[in-house]
PDB file of N, CA and C in Angstrom:
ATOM      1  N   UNK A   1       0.203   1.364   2.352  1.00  0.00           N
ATOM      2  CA  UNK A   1       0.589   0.550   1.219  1.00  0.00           C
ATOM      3  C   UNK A   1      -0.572   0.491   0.235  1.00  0.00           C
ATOM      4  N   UNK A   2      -0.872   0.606  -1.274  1.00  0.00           N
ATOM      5  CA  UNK A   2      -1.158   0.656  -1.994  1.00  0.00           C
ATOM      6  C   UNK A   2      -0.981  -0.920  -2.557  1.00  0.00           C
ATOM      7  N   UNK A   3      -2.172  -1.797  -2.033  1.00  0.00           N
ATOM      8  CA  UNK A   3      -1.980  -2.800  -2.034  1.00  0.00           C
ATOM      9  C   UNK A   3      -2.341  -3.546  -3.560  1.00  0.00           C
ATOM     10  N   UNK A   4      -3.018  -2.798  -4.876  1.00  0.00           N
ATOM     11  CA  UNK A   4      -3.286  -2.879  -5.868  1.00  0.00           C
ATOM     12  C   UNK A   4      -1.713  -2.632  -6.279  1.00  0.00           C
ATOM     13  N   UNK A   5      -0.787  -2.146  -6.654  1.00  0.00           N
ATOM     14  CA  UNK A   5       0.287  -1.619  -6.913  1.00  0.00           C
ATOM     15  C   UNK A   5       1.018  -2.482  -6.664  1.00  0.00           C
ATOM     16  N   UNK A   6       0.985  -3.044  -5.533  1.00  0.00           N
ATOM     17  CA  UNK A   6       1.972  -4.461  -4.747  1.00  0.00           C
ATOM     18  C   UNK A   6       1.465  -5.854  -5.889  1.00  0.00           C
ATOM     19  N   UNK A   7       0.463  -5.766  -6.573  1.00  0.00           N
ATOM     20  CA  UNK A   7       0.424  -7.019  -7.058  1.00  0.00           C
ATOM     21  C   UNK A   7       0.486  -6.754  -8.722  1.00  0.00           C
ATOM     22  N   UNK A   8       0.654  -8.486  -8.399  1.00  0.00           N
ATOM     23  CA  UNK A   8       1.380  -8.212 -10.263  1.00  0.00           C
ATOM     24  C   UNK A   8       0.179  -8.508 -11.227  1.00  0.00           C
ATOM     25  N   UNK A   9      -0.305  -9.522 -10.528  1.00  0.00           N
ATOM     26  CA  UNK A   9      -1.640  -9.935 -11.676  1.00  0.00           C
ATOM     27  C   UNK A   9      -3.265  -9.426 -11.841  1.00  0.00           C
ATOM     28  N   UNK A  10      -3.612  -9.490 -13.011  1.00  0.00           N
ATOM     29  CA  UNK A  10      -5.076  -9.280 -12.367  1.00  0.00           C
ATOM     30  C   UNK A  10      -6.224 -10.483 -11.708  1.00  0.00           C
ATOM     31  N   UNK A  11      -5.527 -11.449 -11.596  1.00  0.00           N
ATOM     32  CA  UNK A  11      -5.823 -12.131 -10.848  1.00  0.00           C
ATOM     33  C   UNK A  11      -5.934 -12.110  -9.323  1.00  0.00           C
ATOM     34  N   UNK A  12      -4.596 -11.806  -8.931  1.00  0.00           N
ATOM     35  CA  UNK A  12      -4.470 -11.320  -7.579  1.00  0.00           C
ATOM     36  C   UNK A  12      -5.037  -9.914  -7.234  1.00  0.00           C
ATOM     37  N   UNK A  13      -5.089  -9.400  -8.506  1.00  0.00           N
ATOM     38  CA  UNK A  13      -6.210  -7.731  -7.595  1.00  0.00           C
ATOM     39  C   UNK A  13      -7.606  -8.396  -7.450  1.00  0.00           C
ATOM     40  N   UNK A  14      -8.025  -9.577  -8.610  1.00  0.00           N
ATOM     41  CA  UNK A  14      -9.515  -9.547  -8.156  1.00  0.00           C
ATOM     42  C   UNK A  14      -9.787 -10.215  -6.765  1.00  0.00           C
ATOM     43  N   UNK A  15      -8.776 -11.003  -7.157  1.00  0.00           N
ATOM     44  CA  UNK A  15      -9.140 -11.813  -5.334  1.00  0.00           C
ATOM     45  C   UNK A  15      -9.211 -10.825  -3.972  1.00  0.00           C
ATOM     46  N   UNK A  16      -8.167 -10.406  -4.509  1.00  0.00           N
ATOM     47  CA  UNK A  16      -7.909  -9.335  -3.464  1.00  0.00           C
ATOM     48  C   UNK A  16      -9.517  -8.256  -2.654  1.00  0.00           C
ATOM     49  N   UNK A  17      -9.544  -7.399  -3.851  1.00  0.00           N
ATOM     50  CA  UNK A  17     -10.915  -6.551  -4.348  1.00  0.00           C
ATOM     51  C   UNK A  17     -11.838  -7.668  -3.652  1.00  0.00           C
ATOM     52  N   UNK A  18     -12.359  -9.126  -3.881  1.00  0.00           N
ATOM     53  CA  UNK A  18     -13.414  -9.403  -3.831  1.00  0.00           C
ATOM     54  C   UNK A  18     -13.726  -9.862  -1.987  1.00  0.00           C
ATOM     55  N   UNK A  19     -11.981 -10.172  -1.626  1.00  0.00           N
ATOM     56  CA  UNK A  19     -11.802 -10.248  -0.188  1.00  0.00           C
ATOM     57  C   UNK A  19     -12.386  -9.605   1.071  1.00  0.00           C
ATOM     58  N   UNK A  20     -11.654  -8.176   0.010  1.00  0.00           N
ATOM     59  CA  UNK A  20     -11.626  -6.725   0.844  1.00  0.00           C
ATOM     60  C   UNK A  20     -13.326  -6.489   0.773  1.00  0.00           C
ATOM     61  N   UNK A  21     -14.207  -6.802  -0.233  1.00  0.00           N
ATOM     62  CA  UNK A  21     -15.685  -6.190  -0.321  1.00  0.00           C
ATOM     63  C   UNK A  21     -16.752  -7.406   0.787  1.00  0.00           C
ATOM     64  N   UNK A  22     -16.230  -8.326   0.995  1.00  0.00           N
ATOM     65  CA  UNK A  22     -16.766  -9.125   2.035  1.00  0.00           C
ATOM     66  C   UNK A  22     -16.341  -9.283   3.328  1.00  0.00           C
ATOM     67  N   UNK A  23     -16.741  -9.487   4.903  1.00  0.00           N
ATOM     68  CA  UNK A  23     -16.535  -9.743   5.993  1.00  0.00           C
ATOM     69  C   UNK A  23     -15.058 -10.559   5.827  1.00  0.00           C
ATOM     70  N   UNK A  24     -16.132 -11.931   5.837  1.00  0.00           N
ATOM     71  CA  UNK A  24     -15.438 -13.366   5.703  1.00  0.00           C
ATOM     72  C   UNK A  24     -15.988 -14.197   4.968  1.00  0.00           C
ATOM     73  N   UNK A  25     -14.720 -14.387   3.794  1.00  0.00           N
ATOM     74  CA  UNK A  25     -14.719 -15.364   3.092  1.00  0.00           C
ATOM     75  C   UNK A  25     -14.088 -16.498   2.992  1.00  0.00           C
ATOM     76  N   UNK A  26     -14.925 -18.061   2.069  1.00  0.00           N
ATOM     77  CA  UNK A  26     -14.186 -18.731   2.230  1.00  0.00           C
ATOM     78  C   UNK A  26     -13.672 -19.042   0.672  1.00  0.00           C
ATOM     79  N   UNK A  27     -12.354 -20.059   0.604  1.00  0.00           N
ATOM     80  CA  UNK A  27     -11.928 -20.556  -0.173  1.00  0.00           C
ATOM     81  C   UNK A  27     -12.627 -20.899  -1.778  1.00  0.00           C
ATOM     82  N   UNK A  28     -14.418 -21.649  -1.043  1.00  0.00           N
ATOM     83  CA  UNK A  28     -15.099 -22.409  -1.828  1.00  0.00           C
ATOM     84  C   UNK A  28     -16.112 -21.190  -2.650  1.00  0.00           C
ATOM     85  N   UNK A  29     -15.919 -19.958  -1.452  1.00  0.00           N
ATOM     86  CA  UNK A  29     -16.839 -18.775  -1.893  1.00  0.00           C
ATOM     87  C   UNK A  29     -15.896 -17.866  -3.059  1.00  0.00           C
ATOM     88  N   UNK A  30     -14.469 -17.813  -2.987  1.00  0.00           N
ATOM     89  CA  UNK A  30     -14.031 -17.385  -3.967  1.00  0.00           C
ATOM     90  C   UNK A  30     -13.968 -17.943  -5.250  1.00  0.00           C
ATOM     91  N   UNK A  31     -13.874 -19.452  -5.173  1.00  0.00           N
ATOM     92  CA  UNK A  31     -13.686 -19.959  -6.275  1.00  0.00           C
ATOM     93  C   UNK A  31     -15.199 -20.041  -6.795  1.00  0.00           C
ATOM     94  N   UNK A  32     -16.411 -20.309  -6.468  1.00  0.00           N
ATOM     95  CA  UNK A  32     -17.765 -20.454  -6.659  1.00  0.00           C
ATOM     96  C   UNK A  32     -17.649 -18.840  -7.764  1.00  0.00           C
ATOM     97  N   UNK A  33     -17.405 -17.833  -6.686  1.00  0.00           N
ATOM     98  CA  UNK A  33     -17.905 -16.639  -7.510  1.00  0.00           C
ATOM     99  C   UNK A  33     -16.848 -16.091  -8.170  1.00  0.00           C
ATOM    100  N   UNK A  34     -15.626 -16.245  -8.435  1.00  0.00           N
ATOM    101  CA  UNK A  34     -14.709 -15.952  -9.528  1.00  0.00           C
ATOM    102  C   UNK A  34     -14.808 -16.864 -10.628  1.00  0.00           C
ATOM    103  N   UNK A  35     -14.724 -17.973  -9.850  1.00  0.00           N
ATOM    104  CA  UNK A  35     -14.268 -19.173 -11.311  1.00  0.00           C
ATOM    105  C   UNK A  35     -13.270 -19.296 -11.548  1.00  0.00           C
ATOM    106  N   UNK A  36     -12.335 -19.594 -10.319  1.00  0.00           N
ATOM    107  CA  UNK A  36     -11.573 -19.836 -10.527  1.00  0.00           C
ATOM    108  C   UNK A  36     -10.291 -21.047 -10.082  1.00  0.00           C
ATOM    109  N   UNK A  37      -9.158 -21.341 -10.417  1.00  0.00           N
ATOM    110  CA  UNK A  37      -9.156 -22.940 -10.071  1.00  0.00           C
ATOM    111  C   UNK A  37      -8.167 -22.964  -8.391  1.00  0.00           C
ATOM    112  N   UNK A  38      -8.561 -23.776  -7.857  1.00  0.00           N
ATOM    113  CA  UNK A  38      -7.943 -23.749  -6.290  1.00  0.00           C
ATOM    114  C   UNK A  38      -6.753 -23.478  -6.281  1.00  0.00           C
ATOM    115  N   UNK A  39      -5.526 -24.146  -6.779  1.00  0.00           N
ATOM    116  CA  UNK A  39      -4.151 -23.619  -7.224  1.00  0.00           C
ATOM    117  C   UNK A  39      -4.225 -22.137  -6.914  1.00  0.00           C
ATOM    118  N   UNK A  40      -4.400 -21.288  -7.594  1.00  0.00           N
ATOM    119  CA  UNK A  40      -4.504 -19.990  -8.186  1.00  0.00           C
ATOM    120  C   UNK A  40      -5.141 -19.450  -6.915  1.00  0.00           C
ATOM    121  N   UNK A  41      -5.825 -19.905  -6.318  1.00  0.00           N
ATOM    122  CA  UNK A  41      -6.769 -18.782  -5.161  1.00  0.00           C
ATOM    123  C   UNK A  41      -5.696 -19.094  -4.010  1.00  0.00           C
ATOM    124  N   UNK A  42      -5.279 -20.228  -3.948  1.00  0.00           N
ATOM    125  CA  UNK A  42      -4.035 -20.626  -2.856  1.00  0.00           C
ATOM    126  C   UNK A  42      -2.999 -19.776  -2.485  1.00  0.00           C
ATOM    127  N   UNK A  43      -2.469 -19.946  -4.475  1.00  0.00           N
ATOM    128  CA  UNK A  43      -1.172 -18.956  -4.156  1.00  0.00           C
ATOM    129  C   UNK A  43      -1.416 -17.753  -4.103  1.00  0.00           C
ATOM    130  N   UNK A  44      -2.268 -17.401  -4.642  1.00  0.00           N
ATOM    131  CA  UNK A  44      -3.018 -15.613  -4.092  1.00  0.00           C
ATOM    132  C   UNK A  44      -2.786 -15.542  -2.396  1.00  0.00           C
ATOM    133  N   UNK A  45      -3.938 -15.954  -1.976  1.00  0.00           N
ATOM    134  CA  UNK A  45      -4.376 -15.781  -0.664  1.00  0.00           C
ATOM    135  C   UNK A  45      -3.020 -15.639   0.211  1.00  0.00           C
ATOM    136  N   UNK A  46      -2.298 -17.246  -0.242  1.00  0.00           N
ATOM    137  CA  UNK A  46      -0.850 -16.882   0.764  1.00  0.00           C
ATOM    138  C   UNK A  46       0.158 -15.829   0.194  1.00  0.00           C
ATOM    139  N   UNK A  47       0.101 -15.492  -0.653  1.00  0.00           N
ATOM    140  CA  UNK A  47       0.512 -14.171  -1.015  1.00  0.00           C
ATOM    141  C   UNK A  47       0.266 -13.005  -0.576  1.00  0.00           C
ATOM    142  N   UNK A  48      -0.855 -12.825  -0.410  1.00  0.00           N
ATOM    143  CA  UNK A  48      -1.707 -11.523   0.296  1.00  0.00           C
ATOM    144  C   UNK A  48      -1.872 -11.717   1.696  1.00  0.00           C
ATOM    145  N   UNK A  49      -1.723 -13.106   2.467  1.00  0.00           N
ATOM    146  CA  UNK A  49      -1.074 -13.008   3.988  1.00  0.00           C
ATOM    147  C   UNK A  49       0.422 -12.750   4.034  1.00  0.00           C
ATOM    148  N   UNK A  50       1.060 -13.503   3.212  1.00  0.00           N
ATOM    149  CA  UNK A  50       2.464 -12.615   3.616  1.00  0.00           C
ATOM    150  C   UNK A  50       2.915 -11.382   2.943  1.00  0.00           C
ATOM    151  N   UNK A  51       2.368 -10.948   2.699  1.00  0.00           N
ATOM    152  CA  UNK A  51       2.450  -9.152   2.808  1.00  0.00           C
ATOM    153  C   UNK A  51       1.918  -8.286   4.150  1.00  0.00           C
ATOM    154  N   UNK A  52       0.477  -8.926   4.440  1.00  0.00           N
ATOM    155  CA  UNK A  52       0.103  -8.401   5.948  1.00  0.00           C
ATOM    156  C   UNK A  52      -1.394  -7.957   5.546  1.00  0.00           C
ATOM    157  N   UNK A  53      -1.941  -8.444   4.020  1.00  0.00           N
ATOM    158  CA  UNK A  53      -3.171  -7.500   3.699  1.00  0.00           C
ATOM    159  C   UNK A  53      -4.292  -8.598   3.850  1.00  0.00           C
ATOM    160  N   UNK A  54      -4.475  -9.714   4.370  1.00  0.00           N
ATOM    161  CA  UNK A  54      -5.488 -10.981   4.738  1.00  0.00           C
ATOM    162  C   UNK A  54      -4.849 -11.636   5.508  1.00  0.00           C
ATOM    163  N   UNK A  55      -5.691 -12.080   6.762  1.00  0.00           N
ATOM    164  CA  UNK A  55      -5.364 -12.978   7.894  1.00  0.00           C
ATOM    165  C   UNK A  55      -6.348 -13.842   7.030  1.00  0.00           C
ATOM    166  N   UNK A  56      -5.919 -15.412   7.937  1.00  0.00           N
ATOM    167  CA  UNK A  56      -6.751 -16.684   8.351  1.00  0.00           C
ATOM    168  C   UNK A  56      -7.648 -16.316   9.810  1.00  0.00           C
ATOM    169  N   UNK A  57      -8.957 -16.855   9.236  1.00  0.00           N
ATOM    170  CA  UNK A  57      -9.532 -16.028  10.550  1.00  0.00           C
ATOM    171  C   UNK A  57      -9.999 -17.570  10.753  1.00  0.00           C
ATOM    172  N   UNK A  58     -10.067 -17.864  12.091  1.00  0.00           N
ATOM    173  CA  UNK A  58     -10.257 -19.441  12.804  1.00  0.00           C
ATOM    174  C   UNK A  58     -11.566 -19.880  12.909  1.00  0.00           C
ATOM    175  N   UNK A  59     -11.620 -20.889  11.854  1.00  0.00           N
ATOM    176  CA  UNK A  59     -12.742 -21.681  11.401  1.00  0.00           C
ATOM    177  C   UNK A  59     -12.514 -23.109  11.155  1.00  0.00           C
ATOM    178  N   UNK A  60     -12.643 -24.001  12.175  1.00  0.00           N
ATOM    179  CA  UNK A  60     -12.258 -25.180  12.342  1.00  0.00           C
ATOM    180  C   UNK A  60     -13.090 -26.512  10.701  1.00  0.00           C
ATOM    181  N   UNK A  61     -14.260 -25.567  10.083  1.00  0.00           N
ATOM    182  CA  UNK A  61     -14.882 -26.077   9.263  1.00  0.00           C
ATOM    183  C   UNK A  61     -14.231 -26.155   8.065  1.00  0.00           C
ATOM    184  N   UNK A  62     -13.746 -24.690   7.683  1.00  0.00           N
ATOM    185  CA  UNK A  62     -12.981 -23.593   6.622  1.00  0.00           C
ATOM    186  C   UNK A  62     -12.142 -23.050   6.150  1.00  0.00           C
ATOM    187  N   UNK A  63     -11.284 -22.833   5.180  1.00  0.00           N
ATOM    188  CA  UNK A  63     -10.550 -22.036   5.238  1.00  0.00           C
ATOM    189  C   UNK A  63     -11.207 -20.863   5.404  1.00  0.00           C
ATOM    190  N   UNK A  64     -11.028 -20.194   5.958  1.00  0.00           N
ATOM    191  CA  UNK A  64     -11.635 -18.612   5.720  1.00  0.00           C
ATOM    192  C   UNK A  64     -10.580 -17.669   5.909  1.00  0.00           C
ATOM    193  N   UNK A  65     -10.940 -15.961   5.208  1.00  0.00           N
ATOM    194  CA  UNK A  65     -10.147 -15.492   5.223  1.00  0.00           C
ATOM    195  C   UNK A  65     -11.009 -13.630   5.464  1.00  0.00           C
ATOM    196  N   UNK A  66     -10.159 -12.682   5.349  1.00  0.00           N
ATOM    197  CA  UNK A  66     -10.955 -11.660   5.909  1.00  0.00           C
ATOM    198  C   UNK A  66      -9.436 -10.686   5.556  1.00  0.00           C
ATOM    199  N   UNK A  67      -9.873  -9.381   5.069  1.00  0.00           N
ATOM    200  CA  UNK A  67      -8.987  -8.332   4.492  1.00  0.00           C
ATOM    201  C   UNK A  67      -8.679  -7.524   6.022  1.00  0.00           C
ATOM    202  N   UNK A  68      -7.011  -7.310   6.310  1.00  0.00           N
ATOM    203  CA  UNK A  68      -6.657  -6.590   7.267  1.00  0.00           C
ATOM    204  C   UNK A  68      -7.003  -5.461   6.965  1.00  0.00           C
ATOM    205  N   UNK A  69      -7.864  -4.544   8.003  1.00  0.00           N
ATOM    206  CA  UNK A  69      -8.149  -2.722   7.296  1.00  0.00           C
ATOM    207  C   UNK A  69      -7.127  -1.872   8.450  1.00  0.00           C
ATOM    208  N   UNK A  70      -6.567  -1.196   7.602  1.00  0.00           N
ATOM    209  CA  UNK A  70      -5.158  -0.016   7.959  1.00  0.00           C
ATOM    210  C   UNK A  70      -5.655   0.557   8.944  1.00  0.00           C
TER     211      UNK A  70
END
């Protein structure tokens, strides 16, 4: 899957892109280094888990999150 192609915004590619270039990230680390507002990284993120391209990876502190690799 051509997971740039699957999304509509460029919003959701950057999140995406900035996901995929780190281990594990969190919530506070996307919004810190995008700038962007929690809403918006929310509906991304659960967007890009229900497709299958970011899990929740278990961090009782965090949201955190981490890019599934094919």
């Amino acid at each position: 899957m051509d997971v740039l192609n699957e999304l509509q915004s460029g919003k959701s590619k950057l999140i995406y892109i900035y996901v995929e270039s780190h281990k594990h990230v969190t919530i506070d680390d996307i919004k810190e280094e995008l700038r962007l507002k929690l809403i918006t990284i929310y509906k991304v993120i659960n967007r890009l888990i229900d497709i299958g391209v970011v899990e929740k990876v278990s961090d009782k502190n965090k949201f955190t999150v981490r890019a599934i690799s094919e």
